[in-house]
PDB file of N, CA and C in Angstrom:
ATOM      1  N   UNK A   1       0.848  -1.164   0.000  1.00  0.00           N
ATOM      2  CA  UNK A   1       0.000   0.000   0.000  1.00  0.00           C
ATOM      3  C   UNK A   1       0.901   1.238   0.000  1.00  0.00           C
ATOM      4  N   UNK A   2       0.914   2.347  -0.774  1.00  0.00           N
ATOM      5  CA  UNK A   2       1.518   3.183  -1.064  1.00  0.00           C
ATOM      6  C   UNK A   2       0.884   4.805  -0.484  1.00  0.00           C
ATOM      7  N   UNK A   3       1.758   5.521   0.216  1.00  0.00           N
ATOM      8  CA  UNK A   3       1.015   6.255   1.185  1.00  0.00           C
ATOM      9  C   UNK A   3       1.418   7.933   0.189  1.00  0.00           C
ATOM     10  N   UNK A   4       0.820   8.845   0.112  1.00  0.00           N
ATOM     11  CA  UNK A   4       1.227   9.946  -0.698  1.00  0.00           C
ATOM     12  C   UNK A   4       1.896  10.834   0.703  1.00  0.00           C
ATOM     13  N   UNK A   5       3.023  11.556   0.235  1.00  0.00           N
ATOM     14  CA  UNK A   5       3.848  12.525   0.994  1.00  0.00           C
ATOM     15  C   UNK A   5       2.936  13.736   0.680  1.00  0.00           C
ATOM     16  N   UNK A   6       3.500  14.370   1.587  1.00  0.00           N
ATOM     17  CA  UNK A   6       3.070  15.845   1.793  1.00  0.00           C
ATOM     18  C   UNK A   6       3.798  16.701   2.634  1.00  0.00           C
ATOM     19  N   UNK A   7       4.466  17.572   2.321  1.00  0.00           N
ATOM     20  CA  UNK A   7       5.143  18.746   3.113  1.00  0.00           C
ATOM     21  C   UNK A   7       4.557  20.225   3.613  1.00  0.00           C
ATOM     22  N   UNK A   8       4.785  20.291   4.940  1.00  0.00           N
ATOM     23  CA  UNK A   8       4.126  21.456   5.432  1.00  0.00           C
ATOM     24  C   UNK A   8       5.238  22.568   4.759  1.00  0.00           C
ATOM     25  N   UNK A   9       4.768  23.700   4.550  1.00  0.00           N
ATOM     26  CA  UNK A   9       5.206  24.955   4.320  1.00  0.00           C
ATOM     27  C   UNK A   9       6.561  25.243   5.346  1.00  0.00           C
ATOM     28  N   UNK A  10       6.766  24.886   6.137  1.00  0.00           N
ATOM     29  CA  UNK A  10       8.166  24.883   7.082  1.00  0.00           C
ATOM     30  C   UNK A  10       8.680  23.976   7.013  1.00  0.00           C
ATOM     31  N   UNK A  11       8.192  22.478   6.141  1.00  0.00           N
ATOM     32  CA  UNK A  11       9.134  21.731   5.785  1.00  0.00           C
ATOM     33  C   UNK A  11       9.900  22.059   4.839  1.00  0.00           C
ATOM     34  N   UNK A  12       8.912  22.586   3.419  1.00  0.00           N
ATOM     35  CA  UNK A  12       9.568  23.036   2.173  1.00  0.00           C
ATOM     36  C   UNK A  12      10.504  23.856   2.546  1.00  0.00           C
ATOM     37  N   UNK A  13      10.576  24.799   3.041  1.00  0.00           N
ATOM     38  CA  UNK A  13      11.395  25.782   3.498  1.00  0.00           C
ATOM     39  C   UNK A  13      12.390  25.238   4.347  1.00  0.00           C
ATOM     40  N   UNK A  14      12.326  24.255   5.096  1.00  0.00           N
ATOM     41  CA  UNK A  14      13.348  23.267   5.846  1.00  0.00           C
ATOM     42  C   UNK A  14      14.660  23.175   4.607  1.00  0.00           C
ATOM     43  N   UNK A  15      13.778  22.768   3.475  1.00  0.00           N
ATOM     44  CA  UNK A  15      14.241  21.772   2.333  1.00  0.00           C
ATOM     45  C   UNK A  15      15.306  22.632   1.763  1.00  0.00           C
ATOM     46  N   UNK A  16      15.304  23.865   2.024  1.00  0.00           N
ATOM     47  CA  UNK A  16      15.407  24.936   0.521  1.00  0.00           C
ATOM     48  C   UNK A  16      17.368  25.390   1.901  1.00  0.00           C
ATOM     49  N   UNK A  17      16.962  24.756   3.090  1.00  0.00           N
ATOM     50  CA  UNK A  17      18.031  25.074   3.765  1.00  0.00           C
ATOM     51  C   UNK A  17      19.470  24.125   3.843  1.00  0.00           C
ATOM     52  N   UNK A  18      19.125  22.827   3.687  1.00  0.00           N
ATOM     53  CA  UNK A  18      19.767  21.978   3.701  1.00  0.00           C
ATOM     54  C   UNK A  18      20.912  21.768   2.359  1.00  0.00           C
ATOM     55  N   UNK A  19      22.237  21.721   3.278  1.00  0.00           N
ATOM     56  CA  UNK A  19      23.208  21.646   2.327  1.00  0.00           C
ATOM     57  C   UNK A  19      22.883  20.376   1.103  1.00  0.00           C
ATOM     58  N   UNK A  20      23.477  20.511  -0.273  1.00  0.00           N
ATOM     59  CA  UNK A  20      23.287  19.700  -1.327  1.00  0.00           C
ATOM     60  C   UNK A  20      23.831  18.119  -1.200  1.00  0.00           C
ATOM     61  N   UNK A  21      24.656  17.935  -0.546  1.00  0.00           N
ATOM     62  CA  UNK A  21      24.931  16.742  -0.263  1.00  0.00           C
ATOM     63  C   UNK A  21      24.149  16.003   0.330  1.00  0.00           C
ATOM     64  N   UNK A  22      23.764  16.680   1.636  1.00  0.00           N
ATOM     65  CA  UNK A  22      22.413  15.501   2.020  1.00  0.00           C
ATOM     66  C   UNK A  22      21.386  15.724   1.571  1.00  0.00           C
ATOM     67  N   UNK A  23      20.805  16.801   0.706  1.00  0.00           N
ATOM     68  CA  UNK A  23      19.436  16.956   0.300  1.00  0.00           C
ATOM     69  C   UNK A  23      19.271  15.665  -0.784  1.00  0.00           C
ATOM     70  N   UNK A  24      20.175  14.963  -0.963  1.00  0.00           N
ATOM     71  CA  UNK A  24      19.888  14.081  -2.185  1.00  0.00           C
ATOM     72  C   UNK A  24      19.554  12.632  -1.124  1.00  0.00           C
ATOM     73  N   UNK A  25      20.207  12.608   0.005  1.00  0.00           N
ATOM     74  CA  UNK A  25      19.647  11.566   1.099  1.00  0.00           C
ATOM     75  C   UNK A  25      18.533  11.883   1.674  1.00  0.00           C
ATOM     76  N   UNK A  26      18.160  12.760   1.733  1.00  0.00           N
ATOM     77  CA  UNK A  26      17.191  13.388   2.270  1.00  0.00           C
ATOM     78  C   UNK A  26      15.886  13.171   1.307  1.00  0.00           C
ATOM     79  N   UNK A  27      16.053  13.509   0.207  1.00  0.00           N
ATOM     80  CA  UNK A  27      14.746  13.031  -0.733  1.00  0.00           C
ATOM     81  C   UNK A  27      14.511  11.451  -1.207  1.00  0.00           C
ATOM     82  N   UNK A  28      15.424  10.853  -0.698  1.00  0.00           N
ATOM     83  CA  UNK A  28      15.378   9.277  -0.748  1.00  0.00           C
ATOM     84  C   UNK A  28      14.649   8.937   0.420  1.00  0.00           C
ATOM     85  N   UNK A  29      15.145   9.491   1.230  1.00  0.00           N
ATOM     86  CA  UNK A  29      14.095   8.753   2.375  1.00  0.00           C
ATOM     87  C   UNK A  29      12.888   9.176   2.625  1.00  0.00           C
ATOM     88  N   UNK A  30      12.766  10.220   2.079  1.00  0.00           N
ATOM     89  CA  UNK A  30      11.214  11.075   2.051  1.00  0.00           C
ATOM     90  C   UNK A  30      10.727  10.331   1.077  1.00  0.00           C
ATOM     91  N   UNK A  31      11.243   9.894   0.140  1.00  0.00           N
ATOM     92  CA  UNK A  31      10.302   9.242  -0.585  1.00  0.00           C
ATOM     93  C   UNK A  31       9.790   7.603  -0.843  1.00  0.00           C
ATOM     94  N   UNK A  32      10.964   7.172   0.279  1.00  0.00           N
ATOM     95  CA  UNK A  32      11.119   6.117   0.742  1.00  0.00           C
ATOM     96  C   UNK A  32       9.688   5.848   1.756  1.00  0.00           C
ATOM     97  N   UNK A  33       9.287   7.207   2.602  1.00  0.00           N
ATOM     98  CA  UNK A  33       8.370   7.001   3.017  1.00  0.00           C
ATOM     99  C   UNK A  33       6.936   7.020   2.935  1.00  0.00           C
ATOM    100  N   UNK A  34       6.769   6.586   1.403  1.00  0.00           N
ATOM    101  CA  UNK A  34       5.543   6.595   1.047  1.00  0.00           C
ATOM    102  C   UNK A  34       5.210   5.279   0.465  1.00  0.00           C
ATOM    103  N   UNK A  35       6.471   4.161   0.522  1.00  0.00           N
ATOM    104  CA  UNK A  35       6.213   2.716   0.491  1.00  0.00           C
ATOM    105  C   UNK A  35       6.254   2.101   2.135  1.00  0.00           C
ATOM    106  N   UNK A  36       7.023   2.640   2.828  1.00  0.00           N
ATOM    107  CA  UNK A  36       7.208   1.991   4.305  1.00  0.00           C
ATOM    108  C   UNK A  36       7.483   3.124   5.268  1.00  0.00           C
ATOM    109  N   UNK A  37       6.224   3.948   5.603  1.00  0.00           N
ATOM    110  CA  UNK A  37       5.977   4.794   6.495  1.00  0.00           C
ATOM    111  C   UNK A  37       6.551   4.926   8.000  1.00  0.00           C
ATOM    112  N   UNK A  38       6.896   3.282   8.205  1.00  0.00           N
ATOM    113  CA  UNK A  38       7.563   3.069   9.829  1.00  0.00           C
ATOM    114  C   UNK A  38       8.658   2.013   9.127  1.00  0.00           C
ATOM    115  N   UNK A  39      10.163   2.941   8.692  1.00  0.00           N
ATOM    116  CA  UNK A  39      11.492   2.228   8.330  1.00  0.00           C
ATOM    117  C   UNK A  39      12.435   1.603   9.618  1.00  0.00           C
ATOM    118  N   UNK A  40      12.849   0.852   8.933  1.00  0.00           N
ATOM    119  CA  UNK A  40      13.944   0.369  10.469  1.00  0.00           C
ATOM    120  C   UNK A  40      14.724   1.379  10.545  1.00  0.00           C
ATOM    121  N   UNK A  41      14.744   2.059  12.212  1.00  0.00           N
ATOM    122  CA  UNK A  41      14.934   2.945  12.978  1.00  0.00           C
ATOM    123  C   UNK A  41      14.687   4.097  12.977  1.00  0.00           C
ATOM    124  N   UNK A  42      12.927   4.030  12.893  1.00  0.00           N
ATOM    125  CA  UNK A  42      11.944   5.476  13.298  1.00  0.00           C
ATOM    126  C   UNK A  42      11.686   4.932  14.636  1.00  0.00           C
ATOM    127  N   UNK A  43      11.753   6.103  15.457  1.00  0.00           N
ATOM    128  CA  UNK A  43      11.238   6.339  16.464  1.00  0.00           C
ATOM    129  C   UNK A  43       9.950   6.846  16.494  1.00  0.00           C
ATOM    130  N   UNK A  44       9.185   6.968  17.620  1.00  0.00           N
ATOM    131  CA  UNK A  44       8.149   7.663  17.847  1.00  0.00           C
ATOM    132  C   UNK A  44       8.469   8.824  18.825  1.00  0.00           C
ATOM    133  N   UNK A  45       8.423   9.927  18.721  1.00  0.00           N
ATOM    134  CA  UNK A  45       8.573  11.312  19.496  1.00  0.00           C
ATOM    135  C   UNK A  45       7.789  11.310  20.695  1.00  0.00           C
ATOM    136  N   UNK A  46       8.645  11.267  21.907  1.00  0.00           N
ATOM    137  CA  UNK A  46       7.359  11.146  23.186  1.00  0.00           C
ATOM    138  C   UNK A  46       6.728  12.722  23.365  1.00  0.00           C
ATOM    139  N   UNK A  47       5.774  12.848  24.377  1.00  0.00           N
ATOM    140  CA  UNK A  47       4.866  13.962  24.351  1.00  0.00           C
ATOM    141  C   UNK A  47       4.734  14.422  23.067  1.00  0.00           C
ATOM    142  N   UNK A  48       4.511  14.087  22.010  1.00  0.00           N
ATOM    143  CA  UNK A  48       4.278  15.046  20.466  1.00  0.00           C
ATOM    144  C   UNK A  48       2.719  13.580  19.891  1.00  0.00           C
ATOM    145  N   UNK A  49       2.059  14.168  19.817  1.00  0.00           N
ATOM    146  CA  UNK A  49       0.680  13.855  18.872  1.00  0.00           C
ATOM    147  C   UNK A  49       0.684  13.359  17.786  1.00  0.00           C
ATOM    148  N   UNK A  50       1.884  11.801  17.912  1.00  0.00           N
ATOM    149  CA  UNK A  50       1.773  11.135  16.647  1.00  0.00           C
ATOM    150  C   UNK A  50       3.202  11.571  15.831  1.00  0.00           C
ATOM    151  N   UNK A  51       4.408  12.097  16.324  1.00  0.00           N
ATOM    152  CA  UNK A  51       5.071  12.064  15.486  1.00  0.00           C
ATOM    153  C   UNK A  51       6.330  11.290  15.596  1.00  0.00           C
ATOM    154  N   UNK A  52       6.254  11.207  14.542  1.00  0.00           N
ATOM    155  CA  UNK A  52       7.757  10.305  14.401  1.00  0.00           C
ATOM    156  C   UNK A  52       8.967  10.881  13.812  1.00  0.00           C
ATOM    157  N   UNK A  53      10.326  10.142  13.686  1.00  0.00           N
ATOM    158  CA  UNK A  53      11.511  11.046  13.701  1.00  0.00           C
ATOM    159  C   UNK A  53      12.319   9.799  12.771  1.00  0.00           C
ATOM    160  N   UNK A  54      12.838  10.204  11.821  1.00  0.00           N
ATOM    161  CA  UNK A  54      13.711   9.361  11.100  1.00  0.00           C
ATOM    162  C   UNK A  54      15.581   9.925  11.367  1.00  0.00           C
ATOM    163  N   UNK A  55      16.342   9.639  10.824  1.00  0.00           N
ATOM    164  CA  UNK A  55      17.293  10.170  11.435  1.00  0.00           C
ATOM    165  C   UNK A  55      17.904  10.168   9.602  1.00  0.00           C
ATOM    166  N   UNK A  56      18.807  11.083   9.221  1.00  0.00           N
ATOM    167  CA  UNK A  56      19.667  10.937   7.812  1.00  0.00           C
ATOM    168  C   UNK A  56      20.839  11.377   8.217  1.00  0.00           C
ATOM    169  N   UNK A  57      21.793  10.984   8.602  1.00  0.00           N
ATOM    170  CA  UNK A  57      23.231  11.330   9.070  1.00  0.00           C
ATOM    171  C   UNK A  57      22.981  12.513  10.153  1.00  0.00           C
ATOM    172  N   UNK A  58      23.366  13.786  10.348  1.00  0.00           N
ATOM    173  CA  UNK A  58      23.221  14.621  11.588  1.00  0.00           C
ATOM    174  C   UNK A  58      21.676  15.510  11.101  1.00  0.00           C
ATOM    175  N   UNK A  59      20.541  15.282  10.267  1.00  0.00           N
ATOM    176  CA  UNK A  59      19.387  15.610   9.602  1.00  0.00           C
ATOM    177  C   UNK A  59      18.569  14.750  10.349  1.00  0.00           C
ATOM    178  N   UNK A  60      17.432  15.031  10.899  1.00  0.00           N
ATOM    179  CA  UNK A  60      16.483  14.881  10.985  1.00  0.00           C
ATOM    180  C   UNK A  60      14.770  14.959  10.077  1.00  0.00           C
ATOM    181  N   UNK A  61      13.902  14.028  10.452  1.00  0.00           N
ATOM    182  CA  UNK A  61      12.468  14.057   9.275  1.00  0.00           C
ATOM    183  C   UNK A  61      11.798  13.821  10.720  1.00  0.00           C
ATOM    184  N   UNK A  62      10.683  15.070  10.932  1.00  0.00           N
ATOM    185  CA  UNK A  62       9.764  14.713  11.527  1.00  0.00           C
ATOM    186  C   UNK A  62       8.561  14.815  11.024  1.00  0.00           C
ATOM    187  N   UNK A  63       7.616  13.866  10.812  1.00  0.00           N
ATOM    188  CA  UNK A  63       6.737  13.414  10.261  1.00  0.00           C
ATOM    189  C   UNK A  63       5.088  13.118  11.350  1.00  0.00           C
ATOM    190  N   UNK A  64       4.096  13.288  10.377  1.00  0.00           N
ATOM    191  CA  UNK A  64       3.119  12.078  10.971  1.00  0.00           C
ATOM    192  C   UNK A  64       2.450  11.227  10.618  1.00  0.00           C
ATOM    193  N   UNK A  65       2.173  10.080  10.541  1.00  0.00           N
ATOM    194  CA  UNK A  65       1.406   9.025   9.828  1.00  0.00           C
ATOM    195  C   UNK A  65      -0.288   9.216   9.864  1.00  0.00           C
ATOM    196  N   UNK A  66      -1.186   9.584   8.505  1.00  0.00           N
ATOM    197  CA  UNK A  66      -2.164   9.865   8.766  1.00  0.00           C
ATOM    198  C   UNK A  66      -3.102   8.779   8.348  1.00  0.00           C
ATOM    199  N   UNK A  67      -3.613   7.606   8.616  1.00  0.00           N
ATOM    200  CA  UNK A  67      -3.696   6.294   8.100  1.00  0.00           C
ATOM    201  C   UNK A  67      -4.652   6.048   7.355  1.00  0.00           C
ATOM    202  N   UNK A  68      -6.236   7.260   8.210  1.00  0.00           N
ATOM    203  CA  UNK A  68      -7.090   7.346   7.074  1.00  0.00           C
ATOM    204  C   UNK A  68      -7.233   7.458   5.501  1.00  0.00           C
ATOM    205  N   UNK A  69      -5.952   8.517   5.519  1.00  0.00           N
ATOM    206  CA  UNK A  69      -6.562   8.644   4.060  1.00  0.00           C
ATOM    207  C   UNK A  69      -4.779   8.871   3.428  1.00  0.00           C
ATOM    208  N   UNK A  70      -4.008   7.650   4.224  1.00  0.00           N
ATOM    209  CA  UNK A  70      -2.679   7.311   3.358  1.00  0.00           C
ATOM    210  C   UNK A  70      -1.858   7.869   3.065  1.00  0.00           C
ATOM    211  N   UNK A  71      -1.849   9.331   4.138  1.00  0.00           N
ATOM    212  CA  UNK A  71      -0.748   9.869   4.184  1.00  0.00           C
ATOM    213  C   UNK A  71       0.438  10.601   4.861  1.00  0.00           C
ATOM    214  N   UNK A  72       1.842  10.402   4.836  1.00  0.00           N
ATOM    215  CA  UNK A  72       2.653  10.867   5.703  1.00  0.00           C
ATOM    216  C   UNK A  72       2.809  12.390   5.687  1.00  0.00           C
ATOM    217  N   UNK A  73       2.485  12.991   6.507  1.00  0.00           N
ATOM    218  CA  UNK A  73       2.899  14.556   6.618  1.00  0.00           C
ATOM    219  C   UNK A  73       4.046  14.940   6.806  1.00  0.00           C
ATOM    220  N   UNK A  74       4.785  15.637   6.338  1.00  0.00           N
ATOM    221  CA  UNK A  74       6.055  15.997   6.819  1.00  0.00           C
ATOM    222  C   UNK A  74       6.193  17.282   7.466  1.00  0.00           C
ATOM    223  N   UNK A  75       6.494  17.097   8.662  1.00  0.00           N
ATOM    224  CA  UNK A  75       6.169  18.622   9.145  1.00  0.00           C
ATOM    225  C   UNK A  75       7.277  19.222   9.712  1.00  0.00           C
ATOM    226  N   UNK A  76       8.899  18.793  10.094  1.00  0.00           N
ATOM    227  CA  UNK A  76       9.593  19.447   9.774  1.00  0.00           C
ATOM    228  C   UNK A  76      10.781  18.595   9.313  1.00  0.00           C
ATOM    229  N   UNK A  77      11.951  19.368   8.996  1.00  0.00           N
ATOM    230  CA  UNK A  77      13.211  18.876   8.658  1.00  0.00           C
ATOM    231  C   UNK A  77      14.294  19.460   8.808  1.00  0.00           C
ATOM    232  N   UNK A  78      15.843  19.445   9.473  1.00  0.00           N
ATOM    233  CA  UNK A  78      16.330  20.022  10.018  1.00  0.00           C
ATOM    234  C   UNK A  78      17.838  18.783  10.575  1.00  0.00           C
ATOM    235  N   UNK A  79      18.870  19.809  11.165  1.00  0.00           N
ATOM    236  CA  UNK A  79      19.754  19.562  11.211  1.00  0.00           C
ATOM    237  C   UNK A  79      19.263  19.232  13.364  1.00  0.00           C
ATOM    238  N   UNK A  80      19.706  17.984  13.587  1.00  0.00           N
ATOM    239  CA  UNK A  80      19.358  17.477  15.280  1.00  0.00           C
ATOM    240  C   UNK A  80      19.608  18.014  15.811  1.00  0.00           C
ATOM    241  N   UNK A  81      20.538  19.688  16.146  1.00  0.00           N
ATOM    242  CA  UNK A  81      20.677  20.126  17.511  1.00  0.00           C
ATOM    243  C   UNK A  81      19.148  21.356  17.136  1.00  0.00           C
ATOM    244  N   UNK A  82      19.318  21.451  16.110  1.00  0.00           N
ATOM    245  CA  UNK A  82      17.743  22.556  15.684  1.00  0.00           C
ATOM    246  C   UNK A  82      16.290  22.197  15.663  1.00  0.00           C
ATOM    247  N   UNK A  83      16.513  20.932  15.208  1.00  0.00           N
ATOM    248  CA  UNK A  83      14.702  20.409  14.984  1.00  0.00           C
ATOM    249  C   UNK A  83      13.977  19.988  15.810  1.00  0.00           C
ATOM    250  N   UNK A  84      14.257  20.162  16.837  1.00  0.00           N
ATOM    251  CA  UNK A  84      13.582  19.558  18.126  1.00  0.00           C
ATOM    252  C   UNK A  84      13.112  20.823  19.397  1.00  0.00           C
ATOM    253  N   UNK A  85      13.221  21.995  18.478  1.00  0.00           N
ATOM    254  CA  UNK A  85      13.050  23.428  18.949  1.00  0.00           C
ATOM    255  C   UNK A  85      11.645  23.898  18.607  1.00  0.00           C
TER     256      UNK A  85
END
């Protein structure tokens, strides 16, 4: 089952920040997550309403799984000492 992505407006803008080297890892696994929404080694974010956290070298994907209607939100993206702000 194939889930459609979607980026919040502070993700895109996440996107537009990230150096070129990992933005190309970075769109692999984003798009990775629209065949397998929960990859080996997502976490789930405690106190946060459903979100989860992928990790891409020192980059972070925080996301949420929306199951009704098949799709992962991406709601931010960011370098780990920043995205958790």
């Amino acid at each position: 089952m194939t889930y459609r992505i979607e980026l919040t407006k502070t993700a895109e803008r996440d996107l537009l920040a990230v150096p070129k080297p990992v933005l190309k890892r970075l769109d692999a696994c984003i798009l990775g997550l629209a065949d397998d929404p929960l990859p080996p080694g997502v976490k789930k974010l405690k106190n946060s309403d459903g979100l989860y956290r992928v990790r891409v070298s020192d980059y972070r994907i925080i996301y949420r799984i929306e199951q009704e209607i098949l799709t992962v939100l991406v709601v931010k993206i960011g370098h780990r000492r920043e995205v958790y702000r």
